[in-house]
N, C-alpha and C. Protein backbone atom coordinates (compact mmCIF):
# COMPACT_ATOMS: atom_id res chain seq x y z
N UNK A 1 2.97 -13.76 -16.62
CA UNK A 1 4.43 -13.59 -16.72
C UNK A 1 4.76 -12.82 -17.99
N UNK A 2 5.54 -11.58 -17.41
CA UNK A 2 5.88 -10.98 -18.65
C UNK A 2 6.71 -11.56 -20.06
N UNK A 3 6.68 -11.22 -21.14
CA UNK A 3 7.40 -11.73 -22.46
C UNK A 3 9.01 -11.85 -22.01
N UNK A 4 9.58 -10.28 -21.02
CA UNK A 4 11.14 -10.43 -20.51
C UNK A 4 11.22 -11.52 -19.70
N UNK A 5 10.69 -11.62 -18.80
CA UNK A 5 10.71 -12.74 -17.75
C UNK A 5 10.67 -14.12 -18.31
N UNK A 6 9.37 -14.53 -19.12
CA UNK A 6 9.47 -15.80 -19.54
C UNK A 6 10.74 -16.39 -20.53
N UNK A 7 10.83 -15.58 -21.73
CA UNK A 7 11.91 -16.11 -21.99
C UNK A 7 13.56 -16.30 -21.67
N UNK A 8 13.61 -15.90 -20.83
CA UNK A 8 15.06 -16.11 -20.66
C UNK A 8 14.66 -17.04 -18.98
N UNK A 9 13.68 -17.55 -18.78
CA UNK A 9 13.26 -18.37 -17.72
C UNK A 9 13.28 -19.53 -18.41
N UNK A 10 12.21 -20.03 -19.05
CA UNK A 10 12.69 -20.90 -20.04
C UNK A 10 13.69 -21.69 -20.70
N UNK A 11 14.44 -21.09 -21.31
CA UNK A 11 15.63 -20.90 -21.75
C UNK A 11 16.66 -21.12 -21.01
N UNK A 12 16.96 -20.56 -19.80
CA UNK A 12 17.79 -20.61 -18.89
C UNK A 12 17.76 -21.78 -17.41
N UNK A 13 16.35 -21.69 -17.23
CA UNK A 13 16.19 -22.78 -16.24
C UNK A 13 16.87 -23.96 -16.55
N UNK A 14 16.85 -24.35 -17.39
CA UNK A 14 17.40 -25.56 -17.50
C UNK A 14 18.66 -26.06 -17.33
N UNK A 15 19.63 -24.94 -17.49
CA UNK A 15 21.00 -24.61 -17.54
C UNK A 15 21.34 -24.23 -16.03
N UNK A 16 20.31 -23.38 -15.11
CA UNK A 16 20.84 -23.13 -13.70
C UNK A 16 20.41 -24.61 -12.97
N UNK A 17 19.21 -24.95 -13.42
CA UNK A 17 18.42 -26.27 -12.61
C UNK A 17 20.56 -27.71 -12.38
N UNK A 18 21.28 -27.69 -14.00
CA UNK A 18 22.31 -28.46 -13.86
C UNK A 18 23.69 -27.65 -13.64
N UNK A 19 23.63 -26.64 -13.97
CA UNK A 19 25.07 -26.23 -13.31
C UNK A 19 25.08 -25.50 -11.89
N UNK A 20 24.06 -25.49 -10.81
CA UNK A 20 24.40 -25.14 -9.87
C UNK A 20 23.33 -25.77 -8.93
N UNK A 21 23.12 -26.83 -9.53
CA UNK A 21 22.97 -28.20 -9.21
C UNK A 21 21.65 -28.32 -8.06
N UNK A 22 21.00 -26.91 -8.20
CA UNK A 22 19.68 -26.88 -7.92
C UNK A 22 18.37 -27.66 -7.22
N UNK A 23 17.81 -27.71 -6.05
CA UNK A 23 17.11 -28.63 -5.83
C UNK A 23 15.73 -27.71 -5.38
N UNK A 24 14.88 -27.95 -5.61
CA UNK A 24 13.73 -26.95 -5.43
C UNK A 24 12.63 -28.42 -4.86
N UNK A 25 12.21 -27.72 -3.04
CA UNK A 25 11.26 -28.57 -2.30
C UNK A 25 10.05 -27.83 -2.24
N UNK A 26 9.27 -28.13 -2.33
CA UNK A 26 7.98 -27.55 -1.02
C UNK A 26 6.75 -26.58 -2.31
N UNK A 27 7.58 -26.73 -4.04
CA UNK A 27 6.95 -25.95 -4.42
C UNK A 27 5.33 -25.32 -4.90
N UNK A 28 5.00 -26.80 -4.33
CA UNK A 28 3.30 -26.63 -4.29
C UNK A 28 2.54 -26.08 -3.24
N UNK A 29 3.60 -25.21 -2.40
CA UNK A 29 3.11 -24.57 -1.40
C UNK A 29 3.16 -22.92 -1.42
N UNK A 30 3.45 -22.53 -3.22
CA UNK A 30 3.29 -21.52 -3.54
C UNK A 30 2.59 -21.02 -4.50
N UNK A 31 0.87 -20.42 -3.99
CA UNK A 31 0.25 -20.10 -4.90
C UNK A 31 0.69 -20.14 -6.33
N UNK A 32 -0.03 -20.68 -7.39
CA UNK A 32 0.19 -20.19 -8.72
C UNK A 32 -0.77 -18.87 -9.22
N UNK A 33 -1.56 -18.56 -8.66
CA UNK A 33 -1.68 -17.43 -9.08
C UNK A 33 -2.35 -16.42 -7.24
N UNK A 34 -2.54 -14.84 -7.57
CA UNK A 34 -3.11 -14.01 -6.82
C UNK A 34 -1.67 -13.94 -6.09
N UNK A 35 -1.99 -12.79 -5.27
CA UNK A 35 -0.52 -11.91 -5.10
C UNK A 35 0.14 -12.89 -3.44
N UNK A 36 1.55 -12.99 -3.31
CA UNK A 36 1.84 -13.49 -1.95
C UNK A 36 3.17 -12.83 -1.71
N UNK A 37 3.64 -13.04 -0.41
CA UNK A 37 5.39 -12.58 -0.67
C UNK A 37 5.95 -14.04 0.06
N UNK A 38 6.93 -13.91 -0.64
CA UNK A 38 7.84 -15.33 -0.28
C UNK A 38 9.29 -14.66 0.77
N UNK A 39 8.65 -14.84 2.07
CA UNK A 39 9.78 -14.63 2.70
C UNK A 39 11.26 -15.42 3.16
N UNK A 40 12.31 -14.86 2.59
CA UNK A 40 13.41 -15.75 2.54
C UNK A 40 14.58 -15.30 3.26
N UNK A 41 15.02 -16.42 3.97
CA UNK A 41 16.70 -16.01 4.86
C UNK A 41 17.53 -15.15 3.33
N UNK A 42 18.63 -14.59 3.23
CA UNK A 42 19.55 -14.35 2.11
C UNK A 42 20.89 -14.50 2.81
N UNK A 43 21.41 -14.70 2.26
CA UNK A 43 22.83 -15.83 2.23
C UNK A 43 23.87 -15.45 1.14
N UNK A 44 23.28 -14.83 0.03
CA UNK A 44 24.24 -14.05 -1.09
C UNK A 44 23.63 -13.60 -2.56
N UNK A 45 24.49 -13.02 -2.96
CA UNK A 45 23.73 -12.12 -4.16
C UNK A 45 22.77 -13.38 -5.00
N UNK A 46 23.22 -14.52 -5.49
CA UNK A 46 22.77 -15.15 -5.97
C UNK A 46 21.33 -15.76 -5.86
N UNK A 47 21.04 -15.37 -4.29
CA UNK A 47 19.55 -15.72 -3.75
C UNK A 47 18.38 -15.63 -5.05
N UNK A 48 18.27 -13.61 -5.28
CA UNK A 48 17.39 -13.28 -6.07
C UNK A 48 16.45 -14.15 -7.39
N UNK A 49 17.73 -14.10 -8.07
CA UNK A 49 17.64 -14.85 -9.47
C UNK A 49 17.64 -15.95 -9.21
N UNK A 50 17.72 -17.03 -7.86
CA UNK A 50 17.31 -18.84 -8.02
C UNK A 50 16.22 -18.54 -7.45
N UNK A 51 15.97 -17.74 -6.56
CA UNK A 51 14.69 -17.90 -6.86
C UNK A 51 13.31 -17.82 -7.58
N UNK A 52 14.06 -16.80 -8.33
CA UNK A 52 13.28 -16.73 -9.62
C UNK A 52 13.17 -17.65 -10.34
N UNK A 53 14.15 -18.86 -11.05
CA UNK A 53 14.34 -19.75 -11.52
C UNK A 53 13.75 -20.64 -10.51
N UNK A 54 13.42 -20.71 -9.87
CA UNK A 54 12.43 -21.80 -8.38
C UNK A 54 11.56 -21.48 -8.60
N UNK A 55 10.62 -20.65 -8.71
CA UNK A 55 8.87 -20.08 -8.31
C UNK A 55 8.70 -20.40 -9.56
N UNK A 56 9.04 -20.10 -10.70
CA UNK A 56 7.92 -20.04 -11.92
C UNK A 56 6.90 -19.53 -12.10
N UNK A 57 7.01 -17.91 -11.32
CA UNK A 57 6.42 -17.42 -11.33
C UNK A 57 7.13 -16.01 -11.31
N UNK A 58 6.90 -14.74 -11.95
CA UNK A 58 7.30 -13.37 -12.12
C UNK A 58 7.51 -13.05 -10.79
N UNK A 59 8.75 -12.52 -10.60
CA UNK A 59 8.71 -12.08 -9.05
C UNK A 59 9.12 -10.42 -8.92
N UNK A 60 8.76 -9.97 -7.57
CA UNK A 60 9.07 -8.60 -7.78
C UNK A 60 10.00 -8.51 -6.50
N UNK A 61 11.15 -7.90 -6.05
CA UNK A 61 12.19 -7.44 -5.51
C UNK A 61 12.49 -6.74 -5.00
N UNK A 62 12.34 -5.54 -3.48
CA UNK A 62 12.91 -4.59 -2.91
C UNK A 62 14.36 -4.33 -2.86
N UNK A 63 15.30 -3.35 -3.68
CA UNK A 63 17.00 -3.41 -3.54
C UNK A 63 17.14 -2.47 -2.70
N UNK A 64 17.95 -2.16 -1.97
CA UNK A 64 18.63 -1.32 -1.15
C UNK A 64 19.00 0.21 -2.68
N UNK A 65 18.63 1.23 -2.14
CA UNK A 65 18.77 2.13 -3.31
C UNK A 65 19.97 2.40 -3.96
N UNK A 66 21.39 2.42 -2.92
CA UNK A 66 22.55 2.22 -3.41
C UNK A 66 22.37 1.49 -4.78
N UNK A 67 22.17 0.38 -4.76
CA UNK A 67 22.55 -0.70 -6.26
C UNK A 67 22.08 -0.26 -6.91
N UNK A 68 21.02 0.77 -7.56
CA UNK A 68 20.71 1.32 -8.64
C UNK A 68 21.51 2.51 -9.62
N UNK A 69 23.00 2.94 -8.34
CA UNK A 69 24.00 3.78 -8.29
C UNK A 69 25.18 3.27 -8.29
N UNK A 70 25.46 2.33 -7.88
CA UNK A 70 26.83 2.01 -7.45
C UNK A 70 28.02 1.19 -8.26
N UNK A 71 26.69 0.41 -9.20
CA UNK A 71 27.41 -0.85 -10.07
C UNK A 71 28.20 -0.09 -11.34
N UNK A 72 27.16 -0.25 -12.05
CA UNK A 72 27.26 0.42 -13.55
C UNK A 72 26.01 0.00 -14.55
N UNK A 73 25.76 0.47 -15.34
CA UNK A 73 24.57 1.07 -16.18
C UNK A 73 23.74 -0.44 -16.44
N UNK A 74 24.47 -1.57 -16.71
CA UNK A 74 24.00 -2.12 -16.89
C UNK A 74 23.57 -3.12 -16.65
N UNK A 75 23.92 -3.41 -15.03
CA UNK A 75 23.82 -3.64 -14.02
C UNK A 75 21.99 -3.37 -13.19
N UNK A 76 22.37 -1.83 -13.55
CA UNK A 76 21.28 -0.64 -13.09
C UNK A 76 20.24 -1.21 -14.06
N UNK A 77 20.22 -1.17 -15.37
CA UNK A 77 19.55 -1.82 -16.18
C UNK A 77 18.70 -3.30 -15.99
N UNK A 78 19.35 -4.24 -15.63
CA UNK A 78 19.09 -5.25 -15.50
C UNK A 78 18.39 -5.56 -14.48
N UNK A 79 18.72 -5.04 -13.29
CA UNK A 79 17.44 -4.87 -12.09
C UNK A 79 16.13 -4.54 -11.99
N UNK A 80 16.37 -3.24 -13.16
CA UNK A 80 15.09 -2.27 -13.39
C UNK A 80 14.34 -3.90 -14.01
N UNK A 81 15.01 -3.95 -15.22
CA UNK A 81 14.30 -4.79 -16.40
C UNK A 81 13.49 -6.14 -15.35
N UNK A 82 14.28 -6.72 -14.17
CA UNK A 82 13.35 -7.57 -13.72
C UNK A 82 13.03 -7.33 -12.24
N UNK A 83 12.62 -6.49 -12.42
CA UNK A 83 11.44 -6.01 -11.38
C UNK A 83 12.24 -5.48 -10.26
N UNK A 84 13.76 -4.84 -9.90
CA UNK A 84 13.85 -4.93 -8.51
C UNK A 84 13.28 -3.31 -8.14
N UNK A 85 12.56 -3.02 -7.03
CA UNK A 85 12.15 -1.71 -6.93
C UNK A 85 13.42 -0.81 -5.53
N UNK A 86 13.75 -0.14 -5.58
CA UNK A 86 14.44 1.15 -4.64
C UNK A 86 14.00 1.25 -3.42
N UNK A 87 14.37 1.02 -2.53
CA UNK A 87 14.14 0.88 -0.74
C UNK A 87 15.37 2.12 -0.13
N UNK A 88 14.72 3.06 -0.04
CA UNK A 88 15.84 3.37 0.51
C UNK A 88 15.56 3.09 2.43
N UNK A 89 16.93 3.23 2.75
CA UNK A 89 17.40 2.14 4.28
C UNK A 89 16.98 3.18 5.21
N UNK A 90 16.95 4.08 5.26
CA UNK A 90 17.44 5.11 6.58
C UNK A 90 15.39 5.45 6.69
N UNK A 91 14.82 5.06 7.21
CA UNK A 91 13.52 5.30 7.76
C UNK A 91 12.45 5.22 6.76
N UNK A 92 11.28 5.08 7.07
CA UNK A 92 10.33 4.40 6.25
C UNK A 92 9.73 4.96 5.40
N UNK A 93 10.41 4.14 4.00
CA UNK A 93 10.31 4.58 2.51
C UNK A 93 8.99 4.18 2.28
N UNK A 94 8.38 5.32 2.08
CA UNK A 94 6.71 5.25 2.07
C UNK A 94 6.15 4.92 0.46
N UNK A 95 7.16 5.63 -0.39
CA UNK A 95 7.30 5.22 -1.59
C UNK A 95 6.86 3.89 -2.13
N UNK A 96 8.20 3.04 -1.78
CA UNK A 96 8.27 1.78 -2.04
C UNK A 96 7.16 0.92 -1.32
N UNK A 97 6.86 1.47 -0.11
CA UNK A 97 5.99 0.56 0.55
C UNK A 97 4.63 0.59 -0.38
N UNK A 98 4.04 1.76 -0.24
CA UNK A 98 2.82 1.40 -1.45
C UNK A 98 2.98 0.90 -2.99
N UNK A 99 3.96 0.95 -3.49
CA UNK A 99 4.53 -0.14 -4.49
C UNK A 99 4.15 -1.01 -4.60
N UNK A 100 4.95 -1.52 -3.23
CA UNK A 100 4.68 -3.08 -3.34
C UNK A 100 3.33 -3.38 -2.87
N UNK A 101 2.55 -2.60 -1.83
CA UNK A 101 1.00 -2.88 -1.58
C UNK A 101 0.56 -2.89 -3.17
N UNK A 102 0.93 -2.00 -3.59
CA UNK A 102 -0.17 -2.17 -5.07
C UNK A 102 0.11 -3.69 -6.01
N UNK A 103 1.40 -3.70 -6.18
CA UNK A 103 1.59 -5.22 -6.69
C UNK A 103 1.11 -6.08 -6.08
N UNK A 104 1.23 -6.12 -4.53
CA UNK A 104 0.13 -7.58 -4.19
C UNK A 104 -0.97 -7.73 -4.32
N UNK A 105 -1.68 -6.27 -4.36
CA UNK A 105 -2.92 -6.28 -4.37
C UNK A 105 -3.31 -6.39 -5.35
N UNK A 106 -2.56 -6.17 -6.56
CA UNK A 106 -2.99 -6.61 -7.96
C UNK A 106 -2.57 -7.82 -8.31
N UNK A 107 -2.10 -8.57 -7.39
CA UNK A 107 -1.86 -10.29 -8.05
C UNK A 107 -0.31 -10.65 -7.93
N UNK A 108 0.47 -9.85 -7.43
CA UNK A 108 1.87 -10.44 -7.88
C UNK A 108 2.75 -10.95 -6.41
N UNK A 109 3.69 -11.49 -7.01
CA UNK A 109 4.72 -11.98 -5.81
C UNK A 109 5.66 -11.37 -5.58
N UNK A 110 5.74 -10.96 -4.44
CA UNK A 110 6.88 -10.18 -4.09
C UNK A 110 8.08 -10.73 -3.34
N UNK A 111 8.72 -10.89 -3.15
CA UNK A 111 10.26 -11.42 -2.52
C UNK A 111 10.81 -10.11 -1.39
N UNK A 112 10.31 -10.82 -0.23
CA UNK A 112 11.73 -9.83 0.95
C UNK A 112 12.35 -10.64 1.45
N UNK A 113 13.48 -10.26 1.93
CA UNK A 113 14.83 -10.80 2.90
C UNK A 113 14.60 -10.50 4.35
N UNK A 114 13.38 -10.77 5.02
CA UNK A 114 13.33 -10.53 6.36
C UNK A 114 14.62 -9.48 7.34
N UNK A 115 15.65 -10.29 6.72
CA UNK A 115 17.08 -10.00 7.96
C UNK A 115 17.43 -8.48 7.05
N UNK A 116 16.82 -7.95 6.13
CA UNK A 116 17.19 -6.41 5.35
C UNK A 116 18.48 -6.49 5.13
N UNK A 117 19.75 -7.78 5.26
CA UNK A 117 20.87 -7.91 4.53
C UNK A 117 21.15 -8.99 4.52
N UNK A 118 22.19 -9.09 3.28
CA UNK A 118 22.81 -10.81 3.35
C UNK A 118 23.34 -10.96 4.76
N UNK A 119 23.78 -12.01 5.19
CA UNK A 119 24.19 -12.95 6.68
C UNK A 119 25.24 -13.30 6.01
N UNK A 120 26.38 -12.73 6.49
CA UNK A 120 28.19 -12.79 6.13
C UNK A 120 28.18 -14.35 6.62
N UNK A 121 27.78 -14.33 7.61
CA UNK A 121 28.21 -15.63 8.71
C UNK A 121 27.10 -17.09 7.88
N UNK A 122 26.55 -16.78 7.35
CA UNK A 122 25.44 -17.96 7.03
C UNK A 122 24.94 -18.31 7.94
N UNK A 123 24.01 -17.15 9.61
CA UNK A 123 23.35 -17.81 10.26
C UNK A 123 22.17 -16.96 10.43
N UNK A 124 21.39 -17.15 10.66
CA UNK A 124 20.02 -16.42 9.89
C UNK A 124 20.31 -15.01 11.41
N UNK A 125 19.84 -14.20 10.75
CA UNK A 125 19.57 -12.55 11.56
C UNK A 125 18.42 -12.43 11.86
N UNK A 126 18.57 -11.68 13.17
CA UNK A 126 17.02 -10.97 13.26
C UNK A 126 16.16 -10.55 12.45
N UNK A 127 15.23 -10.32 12.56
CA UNK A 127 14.19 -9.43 11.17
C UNK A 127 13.83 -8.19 11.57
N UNK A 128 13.91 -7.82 10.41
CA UNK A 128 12.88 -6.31 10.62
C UNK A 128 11.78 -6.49 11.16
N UNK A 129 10.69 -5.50 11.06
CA UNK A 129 9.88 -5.23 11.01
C UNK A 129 8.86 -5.22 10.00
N UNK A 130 9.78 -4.65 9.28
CA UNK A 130 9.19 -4.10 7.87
C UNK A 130 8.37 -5.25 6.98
N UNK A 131 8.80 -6.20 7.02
CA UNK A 131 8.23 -7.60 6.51
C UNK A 131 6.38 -7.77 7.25
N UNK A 132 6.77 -7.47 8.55
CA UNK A 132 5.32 -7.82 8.87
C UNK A 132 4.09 -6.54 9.10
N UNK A 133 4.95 -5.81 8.41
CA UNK A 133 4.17 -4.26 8.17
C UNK A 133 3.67 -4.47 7.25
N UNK A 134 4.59 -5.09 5.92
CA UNK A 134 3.85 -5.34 4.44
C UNK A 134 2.46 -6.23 4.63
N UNK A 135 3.32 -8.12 5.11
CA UNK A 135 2.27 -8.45 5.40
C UNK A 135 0.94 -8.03 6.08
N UNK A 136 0.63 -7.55 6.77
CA UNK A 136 -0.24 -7.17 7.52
C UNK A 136 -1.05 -6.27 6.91
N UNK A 137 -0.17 -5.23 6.12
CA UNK A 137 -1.33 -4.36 5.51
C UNK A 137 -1.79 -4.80 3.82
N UNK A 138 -0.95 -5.70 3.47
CA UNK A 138 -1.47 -6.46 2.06
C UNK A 138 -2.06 -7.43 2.10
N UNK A 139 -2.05 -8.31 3.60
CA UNK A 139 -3.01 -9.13 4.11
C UNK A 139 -3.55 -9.78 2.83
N UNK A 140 -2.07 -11.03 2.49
CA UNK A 140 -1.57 -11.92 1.38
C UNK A 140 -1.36 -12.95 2.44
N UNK A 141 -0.95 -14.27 1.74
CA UNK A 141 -0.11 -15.12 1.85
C UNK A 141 1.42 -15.33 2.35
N UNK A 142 2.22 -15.29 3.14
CA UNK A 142 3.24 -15.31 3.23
C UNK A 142 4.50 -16.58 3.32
N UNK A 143 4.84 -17.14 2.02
CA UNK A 143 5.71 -18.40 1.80
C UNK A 143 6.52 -18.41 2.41
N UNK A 144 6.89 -18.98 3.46
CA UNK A 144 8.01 -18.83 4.42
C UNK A 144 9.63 -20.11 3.08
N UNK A 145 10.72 -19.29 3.16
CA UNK A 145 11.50 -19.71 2.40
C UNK A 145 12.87 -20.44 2.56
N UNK A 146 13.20 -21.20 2.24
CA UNK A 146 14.83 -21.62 3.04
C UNK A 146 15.65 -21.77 1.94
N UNK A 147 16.83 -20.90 2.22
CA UNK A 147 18.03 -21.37 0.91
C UNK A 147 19.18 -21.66 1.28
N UNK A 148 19.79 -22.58 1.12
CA UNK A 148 20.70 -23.75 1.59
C UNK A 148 22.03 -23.66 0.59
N UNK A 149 23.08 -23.25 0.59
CA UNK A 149 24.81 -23.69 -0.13
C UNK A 149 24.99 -22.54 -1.30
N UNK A 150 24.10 -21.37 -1.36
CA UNK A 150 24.32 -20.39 -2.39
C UNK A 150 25.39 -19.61 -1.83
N UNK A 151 25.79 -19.70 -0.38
CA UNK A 151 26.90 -18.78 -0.26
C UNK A 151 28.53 -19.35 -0.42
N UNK A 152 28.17 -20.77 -0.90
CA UNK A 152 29.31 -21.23 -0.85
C UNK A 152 30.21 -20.80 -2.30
N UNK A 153 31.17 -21.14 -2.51
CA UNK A 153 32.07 -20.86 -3.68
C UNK A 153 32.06 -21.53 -4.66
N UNK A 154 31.89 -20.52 -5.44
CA UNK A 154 31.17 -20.53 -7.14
C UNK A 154 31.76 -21.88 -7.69
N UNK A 155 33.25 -22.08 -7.50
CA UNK A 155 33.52 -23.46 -8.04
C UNK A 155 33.15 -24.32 -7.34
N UNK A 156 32.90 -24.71 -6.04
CA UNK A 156 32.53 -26.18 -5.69
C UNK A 156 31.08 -25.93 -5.77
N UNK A 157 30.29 -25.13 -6.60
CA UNK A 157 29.02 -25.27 -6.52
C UNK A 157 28.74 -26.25 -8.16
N UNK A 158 29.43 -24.94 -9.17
CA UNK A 158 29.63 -25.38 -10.50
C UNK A 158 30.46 -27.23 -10.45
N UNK A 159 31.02 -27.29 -9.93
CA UNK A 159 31.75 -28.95 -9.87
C UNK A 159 30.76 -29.73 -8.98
N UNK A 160 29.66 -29.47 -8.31
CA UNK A 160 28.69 -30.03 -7.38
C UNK A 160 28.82 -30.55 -6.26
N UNK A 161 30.08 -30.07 -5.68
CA UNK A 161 31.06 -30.66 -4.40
C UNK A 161 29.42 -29.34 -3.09
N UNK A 162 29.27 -28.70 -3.82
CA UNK A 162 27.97 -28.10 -3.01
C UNK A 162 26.55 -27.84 -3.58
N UNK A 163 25.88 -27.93 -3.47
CA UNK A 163 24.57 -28.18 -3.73
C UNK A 163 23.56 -26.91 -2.82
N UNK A 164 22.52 -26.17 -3.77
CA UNK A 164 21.70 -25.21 -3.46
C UNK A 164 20.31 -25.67 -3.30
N UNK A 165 20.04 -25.84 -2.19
CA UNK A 165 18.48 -26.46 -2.00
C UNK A 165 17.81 -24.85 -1.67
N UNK A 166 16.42 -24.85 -2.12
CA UNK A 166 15.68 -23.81 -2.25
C UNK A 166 14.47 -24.98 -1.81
N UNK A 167 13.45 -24.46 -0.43
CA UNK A 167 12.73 -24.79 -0.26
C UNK A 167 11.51 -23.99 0.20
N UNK A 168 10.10 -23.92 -0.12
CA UNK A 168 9.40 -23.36 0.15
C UNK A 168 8.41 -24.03 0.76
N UNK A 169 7.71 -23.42 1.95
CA UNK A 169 7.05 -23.96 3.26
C UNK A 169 5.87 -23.78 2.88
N UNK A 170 4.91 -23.82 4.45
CA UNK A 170 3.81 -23.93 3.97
C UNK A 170 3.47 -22.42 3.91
N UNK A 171 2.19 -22.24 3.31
CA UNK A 171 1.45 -20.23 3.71
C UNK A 171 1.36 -19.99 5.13
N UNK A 172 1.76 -18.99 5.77
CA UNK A 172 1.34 -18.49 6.87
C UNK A 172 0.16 -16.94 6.54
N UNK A 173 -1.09 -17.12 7.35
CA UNK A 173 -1.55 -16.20 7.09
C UNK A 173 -1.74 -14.80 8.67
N UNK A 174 -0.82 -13.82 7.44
CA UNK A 174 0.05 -12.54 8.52
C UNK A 174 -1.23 -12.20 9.35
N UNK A 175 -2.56 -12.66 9.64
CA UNK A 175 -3.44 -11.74 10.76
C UNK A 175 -3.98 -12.89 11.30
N UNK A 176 -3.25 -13.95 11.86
CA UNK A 176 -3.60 -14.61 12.65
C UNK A 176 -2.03 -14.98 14.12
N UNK A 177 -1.40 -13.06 13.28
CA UNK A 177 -0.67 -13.86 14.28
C UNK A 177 -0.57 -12.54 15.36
N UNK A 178 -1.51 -11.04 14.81
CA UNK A 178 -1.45 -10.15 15.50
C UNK A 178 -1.71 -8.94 15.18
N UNK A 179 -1.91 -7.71 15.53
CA UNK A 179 -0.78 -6.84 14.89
C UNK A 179 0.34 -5.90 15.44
N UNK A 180 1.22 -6.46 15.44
CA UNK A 180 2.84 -6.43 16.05
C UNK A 180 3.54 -6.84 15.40
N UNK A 181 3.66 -5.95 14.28
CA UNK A 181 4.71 -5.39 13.12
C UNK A 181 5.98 -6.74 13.93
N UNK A 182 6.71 -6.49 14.57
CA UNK A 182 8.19 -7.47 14.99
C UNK A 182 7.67 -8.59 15.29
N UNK A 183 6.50 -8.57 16.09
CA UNK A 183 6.34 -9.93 16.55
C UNK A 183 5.80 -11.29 15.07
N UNK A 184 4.76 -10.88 14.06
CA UNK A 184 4.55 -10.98 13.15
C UNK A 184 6.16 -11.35 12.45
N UNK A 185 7.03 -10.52 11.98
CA UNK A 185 8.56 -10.66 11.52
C UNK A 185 9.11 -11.76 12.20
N UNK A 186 9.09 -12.10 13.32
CA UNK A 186 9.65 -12.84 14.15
C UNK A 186 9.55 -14.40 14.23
N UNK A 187 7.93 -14.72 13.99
CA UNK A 187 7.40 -15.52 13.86
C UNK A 187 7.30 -16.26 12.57
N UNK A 188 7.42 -15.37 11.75
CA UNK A 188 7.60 -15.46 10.05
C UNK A 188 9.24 -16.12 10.32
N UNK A 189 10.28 -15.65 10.53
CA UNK A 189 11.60 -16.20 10.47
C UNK A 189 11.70 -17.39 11.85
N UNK A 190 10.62 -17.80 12.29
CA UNK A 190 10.88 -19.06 13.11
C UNK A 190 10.05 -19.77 11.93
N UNK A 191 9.83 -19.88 11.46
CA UNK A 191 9.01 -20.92 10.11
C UNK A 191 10.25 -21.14 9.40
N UNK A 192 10.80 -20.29 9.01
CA UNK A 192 12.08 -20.39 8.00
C UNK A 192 13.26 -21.06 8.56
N UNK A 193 13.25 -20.65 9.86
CA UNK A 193 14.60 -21.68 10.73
C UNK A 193 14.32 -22.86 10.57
N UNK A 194 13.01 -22.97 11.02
CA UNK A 194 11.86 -24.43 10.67
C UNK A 194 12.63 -25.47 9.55
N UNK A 195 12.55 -24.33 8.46
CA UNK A 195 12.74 -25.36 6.75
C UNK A 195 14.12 -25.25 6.90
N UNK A 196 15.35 -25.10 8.00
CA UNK A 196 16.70 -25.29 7.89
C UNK A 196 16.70 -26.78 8.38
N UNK A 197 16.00 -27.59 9.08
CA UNK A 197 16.45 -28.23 9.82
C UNK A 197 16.57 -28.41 10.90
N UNK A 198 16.39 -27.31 11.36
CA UNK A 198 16.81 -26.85 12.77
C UNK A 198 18.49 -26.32 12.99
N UNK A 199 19.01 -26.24 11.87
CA UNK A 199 20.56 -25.69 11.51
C UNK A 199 20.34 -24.89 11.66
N UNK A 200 21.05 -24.00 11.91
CA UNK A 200 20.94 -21.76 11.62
C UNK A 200 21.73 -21.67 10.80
N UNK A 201 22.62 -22.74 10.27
CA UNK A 201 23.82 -22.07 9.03
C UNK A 201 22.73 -22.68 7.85
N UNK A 202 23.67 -21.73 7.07
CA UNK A 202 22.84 -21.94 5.61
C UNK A 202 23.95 -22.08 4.72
């Protein structure tokens, strides 16, 4: 874990763990070390960073390329600084994809959003593809992920009238289930419905 990462993890965990009242399950079901991706429903901006504050471990991030443009500098800044890398949307960013092959393959964790956008509705979306393309050719670990009340509103989260459970499942390993890029994706987000409950809202 880098020197940026740890300290303000440190430091800060402790403060997100009680003001947004935080509950983290399943977390011994995520390697502590060698590279995996933790695949997770997303539900709202806030996803990224609890989960970072959940793993305890350096994570790395695919953004939609817009956000490196759209916010403001320091914004743009702050993404760079913790790891999020440039995806652009419109057909397959070959770029980014060996990116992130190289980070897993050198040890690290990577974070995708299966559904390639937040879920307005809080009910989990189809998946890409793209998830079980990675897996498959980084032929890692894949943490299937569930995040629970982050889309709700900032004050009844801060007053604890809602509560953010972050749970992580067991490993699924991506070449025992094919290779069929969607079907692989598919199967990966029935694990994750799995850790809802059997709810689809989040």
């Amino acid at each position: 874990m880098k020197l940026r990462w740890k300290i303000p993890y440190h430091i800060l965990k402790p403060l997100v763990l009680i003001l947004f009242h935080l509950k983290v399950t399943g977390i011994e079901n995520l390697p502590k070390n060698g590279g995996c991706i933790i695949a997770c429903n997303h539900i709202s901006y806030l996803d990224p960073p609890l989960l970072g504050f959940a793993a305890g471990r350096e994570l790395y991030y695919l953004a939609k390329e817009g956000l490196f443009k759209e916010v403001n500098k320091f914004f743009t800044w702050l993404i760079i600084t913790y790891n999020a890398i440039p995806l652009r949307r419109e057909g397959m960013d070959l770029r980014a994809v060996k990116c992130v092959l190289t980070l897993l393959r050198r040890g690290e964790v990577l974070v995708l959003f299966p559904e390639g956008t937040r879920s307005t509705s809080g009910r989990l979306l189809p998946p890409k593809p793209g998830l079980g393309f990675i897996a498959w050719h980084a032929d890692v670990p894949v943490i299937p992920t569930h995040i629970r009340g982050a889309n709700a509103r900032i004050g009844d989260i801060l007053m604890g009238k809602e509560k953010i459970t972050i749970t992580f499942g067991k490993a699924c390993n991506p070449r025992e289930y094919g290779k069929d890029y969607r079907v692989l994706s598919e199967s990966i987000m029935k694990e994750i419905e799995g850790l809802s409950g059997g709810d689809n809202r989040c």
